[in-house]
N, C-alpha and C. Protein backbone atom coordinates (compact mmCIF):
# COMPACT_ATOMS: atom_id res chain seq x y z
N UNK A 1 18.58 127.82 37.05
CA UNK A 1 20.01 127.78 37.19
C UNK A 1 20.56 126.70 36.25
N UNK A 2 21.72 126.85 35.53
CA UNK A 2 22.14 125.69 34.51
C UNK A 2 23.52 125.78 35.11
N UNK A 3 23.80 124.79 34.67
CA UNK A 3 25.46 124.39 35.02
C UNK A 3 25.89 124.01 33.73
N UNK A 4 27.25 124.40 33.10
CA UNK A 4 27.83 124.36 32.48
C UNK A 4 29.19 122.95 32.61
N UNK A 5 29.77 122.33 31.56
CA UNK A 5 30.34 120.67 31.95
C UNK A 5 31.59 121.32 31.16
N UNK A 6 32.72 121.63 31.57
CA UNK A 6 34.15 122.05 31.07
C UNK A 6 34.80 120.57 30.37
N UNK A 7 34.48 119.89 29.24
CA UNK A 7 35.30 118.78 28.94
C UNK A 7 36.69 118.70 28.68
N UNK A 8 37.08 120.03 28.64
CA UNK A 8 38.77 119.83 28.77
C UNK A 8 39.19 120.61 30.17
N UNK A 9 38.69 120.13 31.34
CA UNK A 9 39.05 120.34 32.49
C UNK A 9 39.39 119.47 32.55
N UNK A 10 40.20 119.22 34.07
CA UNK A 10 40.70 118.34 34.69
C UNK A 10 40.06 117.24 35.17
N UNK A 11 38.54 117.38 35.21
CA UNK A 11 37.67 116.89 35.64
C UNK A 11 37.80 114.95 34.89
N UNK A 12 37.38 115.35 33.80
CA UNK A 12 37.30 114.48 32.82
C UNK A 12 38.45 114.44 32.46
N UNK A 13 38.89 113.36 32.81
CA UNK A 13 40.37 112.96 32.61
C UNK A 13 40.65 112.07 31.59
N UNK A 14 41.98 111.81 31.07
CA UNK A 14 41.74 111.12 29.58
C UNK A 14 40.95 109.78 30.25
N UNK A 15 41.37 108.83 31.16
CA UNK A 15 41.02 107.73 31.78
C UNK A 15 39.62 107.38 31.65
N UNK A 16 39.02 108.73 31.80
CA UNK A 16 37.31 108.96 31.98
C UNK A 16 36.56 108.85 30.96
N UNK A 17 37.49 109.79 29.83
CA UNK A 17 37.10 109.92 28.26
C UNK A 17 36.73 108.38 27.95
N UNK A 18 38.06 107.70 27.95
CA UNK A 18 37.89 106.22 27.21
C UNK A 18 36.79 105.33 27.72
N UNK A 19 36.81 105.77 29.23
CA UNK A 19 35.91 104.64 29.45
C UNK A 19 34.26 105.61 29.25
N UNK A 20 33.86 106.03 28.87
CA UNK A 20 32.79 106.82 28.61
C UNK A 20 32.57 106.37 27.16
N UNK A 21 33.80 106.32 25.80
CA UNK A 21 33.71 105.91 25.03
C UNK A 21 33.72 104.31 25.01
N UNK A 22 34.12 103.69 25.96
CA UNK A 22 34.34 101.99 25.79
C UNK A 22 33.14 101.75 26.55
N UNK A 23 32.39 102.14 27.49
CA UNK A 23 31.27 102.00 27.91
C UNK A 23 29.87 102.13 26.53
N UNK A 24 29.91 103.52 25.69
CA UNK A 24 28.94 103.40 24.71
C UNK A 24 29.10 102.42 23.87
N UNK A 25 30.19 102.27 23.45
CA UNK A 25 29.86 101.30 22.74
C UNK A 25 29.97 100.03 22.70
N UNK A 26 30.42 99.52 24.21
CA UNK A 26 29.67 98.28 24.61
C UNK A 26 27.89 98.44 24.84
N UNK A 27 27.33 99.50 25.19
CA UNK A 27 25.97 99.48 24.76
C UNK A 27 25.57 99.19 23.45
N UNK A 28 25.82 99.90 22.39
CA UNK A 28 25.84 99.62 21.24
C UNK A 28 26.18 98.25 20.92
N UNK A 29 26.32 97.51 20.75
CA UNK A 29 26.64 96.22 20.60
C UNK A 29 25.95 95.14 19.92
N UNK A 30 24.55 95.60 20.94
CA UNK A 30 23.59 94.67 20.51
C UNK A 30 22.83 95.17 19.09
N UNK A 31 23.00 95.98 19.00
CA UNK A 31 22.15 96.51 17.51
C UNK A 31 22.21 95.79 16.40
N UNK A 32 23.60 95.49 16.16
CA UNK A 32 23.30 94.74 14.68
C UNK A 32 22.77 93.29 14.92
N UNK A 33 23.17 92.43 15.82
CA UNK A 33 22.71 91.08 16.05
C UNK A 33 21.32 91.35 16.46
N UNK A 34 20.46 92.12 17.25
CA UNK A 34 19.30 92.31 17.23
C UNK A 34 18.25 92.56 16.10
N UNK A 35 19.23 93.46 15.17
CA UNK A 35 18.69 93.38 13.93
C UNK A 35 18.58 92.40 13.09
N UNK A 36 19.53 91.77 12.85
CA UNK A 36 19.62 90.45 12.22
C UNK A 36 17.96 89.96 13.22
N UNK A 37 18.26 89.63 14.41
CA UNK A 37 16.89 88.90 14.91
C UNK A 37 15.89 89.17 14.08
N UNK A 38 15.29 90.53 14.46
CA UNK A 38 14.52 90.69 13.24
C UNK A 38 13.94 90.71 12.33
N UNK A 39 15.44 90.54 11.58
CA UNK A 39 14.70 89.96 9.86
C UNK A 39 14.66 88.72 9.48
N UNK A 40 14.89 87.51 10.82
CA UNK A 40 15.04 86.87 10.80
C UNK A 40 13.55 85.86 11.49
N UNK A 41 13.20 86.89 11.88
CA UNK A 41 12.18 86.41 13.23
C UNK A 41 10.57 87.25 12.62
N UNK A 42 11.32 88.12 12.35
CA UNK A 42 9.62 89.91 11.60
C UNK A 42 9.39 89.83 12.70
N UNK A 43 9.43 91.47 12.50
CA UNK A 43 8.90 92.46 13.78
C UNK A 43 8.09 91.97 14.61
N UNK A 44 7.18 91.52 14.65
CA UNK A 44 5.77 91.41 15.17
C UNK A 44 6.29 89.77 16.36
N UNK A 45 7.06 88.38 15.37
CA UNK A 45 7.09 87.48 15.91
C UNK A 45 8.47 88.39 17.13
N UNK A 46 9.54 88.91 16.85
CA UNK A 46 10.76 89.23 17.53
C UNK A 46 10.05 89.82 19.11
N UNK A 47 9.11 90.96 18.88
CA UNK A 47 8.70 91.94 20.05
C UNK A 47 7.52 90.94 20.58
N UNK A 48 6.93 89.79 20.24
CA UNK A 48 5.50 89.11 21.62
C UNK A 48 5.61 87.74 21.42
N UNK A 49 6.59 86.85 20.78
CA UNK A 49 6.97 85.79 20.92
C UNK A 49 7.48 85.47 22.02
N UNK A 50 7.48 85.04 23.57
CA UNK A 50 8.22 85.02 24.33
C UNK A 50 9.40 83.70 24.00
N UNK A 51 8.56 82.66 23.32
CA UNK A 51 9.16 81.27 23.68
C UNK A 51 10.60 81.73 22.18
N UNK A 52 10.43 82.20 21.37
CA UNK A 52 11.26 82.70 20.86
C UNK A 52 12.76 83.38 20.69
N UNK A 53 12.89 83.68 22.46
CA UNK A 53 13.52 84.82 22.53
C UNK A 53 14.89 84.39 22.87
N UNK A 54 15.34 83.18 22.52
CA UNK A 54 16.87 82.48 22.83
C UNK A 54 18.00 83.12 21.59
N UNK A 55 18.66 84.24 21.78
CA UNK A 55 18.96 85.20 20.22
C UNK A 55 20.31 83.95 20.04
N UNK A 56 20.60 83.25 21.25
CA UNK A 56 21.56 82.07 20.26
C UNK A 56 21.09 81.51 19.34
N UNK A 57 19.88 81.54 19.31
CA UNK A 57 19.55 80.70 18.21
C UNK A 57 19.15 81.15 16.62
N UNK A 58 20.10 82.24 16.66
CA UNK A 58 19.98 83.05 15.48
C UNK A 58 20.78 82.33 14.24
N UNK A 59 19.76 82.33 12.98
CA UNK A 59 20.34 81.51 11.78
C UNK A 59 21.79 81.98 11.58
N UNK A 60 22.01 83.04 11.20
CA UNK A 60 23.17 83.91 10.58
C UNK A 60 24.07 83.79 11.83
N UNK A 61 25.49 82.50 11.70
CA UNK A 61 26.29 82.34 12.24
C UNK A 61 27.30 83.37 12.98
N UNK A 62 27.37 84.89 12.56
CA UNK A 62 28.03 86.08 12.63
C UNK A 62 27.27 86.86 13.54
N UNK A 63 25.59 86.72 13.56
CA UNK A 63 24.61 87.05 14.57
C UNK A 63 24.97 86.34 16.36
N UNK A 64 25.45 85.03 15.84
CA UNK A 64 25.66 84.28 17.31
C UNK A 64 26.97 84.55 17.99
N UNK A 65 27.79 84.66 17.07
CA UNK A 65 29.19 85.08 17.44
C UNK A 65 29.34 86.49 18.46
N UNK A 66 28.60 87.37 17.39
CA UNK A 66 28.09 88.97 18.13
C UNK A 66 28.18 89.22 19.11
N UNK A 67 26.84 87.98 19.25
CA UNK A 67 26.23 87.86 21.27
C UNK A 67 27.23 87.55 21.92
N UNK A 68 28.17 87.06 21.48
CA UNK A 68 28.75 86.03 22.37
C UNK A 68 30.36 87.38 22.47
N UNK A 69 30.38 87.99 21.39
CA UNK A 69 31.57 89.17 21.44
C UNK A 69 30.58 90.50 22.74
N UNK A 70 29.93 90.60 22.52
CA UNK A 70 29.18 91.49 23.25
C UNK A 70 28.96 91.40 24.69
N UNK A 71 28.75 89.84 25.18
CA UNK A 71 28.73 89.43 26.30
C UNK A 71 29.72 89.24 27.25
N UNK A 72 31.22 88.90 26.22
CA UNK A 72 32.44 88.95 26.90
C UNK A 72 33.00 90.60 27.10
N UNK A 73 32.31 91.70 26.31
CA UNK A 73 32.97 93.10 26.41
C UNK A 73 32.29 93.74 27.65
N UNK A 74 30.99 92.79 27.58
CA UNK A 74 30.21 93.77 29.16
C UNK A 74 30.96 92.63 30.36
N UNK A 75 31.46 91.60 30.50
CA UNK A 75 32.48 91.16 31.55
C UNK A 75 33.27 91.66 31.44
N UNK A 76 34.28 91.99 30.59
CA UNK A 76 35.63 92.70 30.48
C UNK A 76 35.48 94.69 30.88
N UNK A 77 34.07 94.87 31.03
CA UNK A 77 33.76 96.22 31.08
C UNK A 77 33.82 95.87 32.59
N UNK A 78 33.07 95.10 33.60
CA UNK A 78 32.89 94.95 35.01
C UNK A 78 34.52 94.79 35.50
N UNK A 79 35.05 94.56 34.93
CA UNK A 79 36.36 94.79 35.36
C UNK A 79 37.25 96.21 35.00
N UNK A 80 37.09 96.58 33.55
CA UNK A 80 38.00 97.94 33.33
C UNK A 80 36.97 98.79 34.23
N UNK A 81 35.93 98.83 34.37
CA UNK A 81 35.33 100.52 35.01
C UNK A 81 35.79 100.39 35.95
N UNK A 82 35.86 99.70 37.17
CA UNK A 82 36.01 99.98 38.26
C UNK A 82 37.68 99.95 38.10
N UNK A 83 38.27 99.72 38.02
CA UNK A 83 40.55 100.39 37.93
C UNK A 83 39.86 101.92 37.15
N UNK A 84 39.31 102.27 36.16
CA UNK A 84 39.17 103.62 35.96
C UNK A 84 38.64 104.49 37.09
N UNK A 85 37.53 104.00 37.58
CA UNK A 85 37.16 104.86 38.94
C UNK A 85 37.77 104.89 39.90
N UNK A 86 38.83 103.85 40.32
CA UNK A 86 39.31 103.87 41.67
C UNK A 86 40.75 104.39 41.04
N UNK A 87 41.28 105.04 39.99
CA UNK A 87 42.54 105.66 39.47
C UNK A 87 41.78 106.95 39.91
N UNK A 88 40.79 107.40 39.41
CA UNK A 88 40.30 108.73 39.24
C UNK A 88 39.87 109.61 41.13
N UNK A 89 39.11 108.29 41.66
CA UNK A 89 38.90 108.47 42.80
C UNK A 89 40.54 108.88 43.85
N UNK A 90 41.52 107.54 43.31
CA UNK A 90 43.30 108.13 43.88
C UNK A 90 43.52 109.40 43.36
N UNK A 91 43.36 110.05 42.45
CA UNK A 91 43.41 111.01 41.56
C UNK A 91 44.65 110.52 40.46
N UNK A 92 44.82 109.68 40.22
CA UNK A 92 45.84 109.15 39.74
C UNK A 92 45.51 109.69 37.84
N UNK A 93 46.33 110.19 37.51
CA UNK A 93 46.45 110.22 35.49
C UNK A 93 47.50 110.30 35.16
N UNK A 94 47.95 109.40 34.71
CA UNK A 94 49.70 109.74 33.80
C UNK A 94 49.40 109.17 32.22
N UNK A 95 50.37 109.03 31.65
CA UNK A 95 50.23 109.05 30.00
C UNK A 95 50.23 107.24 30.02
N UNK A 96 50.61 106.64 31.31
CA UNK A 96 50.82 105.42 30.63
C UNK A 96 49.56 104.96 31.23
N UNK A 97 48.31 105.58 32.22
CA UNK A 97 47.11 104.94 32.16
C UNK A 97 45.98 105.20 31.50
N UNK A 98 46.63 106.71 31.14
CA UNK A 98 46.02 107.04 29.64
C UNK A 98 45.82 106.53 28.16
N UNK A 99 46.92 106.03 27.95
CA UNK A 99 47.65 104.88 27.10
C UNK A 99 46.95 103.66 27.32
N UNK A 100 47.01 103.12 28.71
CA UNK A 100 46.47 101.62 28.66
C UNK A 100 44.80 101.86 28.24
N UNK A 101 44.05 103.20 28.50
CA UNK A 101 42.68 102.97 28.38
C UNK A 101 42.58 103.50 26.60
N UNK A 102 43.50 103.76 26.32
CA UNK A 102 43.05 104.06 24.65
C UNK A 102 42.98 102.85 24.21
N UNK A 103 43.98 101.63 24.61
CA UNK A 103 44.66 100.57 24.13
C UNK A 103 43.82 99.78 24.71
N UNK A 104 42.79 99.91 25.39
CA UNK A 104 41.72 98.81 26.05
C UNK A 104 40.89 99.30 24.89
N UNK A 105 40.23 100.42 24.61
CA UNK A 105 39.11 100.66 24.17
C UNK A 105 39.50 99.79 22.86
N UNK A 106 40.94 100.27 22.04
CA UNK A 106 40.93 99.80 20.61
C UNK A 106 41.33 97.77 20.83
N UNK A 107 41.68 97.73 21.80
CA UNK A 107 41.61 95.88 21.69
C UNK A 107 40.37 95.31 21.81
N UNK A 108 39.50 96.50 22.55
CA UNK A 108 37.88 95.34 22.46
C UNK A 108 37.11 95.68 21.22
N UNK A 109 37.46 97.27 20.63
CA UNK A 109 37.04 97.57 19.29
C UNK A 109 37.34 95.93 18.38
N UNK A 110 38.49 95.97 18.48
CA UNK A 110 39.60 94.90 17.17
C UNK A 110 38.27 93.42 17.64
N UNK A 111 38.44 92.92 19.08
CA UNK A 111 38.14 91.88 19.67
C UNK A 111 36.41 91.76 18.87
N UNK A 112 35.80 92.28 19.06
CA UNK A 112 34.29 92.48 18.92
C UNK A 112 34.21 92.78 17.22
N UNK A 113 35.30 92.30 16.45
CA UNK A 113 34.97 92.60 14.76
C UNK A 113 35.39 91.11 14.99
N UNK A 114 36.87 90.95 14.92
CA UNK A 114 37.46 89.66 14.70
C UNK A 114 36.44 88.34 15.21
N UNK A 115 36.04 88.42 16.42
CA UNK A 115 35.31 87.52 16.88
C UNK A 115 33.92 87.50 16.02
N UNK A 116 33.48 88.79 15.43
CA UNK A 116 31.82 88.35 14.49
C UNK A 116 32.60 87.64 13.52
N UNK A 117 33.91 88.25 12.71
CA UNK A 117 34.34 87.54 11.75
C UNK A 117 34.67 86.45 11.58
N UNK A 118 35.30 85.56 13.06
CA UNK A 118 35.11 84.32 13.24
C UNK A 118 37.29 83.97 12.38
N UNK A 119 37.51 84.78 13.06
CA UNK A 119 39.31 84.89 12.91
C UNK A 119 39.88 84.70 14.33
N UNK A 120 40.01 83.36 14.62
CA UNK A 120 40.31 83.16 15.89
C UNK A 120 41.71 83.46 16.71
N UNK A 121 43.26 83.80 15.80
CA UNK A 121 44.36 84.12 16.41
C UNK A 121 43.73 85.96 17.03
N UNK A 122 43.67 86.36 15.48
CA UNK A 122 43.64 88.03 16.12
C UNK A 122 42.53 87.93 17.77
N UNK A 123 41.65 86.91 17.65
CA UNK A 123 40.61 87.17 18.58
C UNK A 123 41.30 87.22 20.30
N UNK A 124 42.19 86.27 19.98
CA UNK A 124 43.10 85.82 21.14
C UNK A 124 43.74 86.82 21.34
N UNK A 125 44.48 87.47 20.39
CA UNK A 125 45.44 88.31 20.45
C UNK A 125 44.91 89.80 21.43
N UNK A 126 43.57 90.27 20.31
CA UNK A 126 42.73 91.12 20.95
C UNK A 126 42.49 91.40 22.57
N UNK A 127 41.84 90.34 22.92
CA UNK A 127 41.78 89.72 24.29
C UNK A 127 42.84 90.00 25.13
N UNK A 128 44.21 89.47 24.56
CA UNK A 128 44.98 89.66 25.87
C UNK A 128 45.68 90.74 25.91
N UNK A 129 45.30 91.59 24.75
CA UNK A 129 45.96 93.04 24.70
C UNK A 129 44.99 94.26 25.98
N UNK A 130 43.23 93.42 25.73
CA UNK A 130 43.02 94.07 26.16
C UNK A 130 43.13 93.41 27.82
N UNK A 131 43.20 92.82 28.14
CA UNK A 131 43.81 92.27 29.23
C UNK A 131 44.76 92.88 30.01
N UNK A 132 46.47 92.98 29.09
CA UNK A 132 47.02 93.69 29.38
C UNK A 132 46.89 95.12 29.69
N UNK A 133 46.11 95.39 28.84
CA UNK A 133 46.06 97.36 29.66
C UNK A 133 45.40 97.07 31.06
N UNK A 134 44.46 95.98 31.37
CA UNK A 134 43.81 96.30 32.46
C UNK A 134 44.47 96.01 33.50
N UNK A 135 45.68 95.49 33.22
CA UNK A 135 46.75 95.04 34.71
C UNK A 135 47.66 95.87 34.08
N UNK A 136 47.89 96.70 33.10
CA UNK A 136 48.70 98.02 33.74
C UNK A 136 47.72 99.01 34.81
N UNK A 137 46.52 99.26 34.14
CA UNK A 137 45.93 99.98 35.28
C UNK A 137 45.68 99.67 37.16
N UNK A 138 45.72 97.97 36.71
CA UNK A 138 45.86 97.56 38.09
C UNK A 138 47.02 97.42 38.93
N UNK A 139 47.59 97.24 38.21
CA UNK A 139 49.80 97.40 38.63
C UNK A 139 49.75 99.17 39.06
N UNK A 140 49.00 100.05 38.47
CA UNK A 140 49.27 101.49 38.93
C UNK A 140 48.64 101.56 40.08
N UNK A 141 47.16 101.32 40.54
CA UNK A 141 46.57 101.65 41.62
C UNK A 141 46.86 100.59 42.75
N UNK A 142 48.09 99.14 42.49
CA UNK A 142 48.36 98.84 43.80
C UNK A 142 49.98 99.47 43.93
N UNK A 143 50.30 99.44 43.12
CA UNK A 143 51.81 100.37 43.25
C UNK A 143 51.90 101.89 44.39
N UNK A 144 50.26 102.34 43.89
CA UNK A 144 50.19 103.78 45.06
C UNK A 144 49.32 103.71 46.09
N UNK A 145 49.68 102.20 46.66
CA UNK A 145 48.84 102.06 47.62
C UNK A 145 49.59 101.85 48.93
């Protein structure tokens, strides 16, 4: 028996989309600073070095920054998933929480360059944009409560 997944049903709601997309690629994250480890460390010392394995302590200043952009997007993720699930669970979708999750995904996109780049206004800026979408989503699900 197979089951078939309708992505332009109702099911998957825009809300769902974004965070499905802002979820991968907060996975993704670690790849390039891991890589850097790497070539920084060779294969062999990176994968059975244990005492090694502090990736702050990566030469390439843009490698440390990374971690440190990557680590604040998986906190800022423990907060947007759950207002996406408990909108979806209300059944709640309108254009403006649709809106706030496009506008989350592209402020932690912006947040997670600016911060490797080490451009500290946009970084701020980033941040509280993406901030802001997440208390529109939270202003919606106590508003229909």
């Amino acid at each position: 028996m197979s089951e078939t997944v309708n992505l332009s049903s109702t099911l998957l709601t825009g809300e769902l989309f974004w965070l499905a997309v802002t979820t991968t690629m907060t996975a993704l994250l670690w790849l390039p600073y891991i890589t850097n480890w790497i070539m920084e460390k060779g294969l062999i010392a990176s994968l059975w070095n244990p005492t090694e394995y502090d990736h702050n302590q990566a030469k390439a200043a843009w490698a440390r920054r990374m971690l440190k952009a990557h680590e604040n997007a998986a906190e800022n993720l423990a907060v947007f998933a759950p207002l996406v699930l408990i909108l979806h669970t209300l059944g709640i979708s309108t254009p403006a929480t649709v809106t706030a999750c496009i506008v989350y995904f592209a402020a932690r996109l912006i947040h997670v360059v600016v911060f490797t780049l080490a451009v500290p206004a946009l970084r701020v800026i980033s941040f509280l944009t993406g901030f802001g979408a997440q208390m529109v989503l939270a202003w919606t699900i106590l508003g229909a409560l």
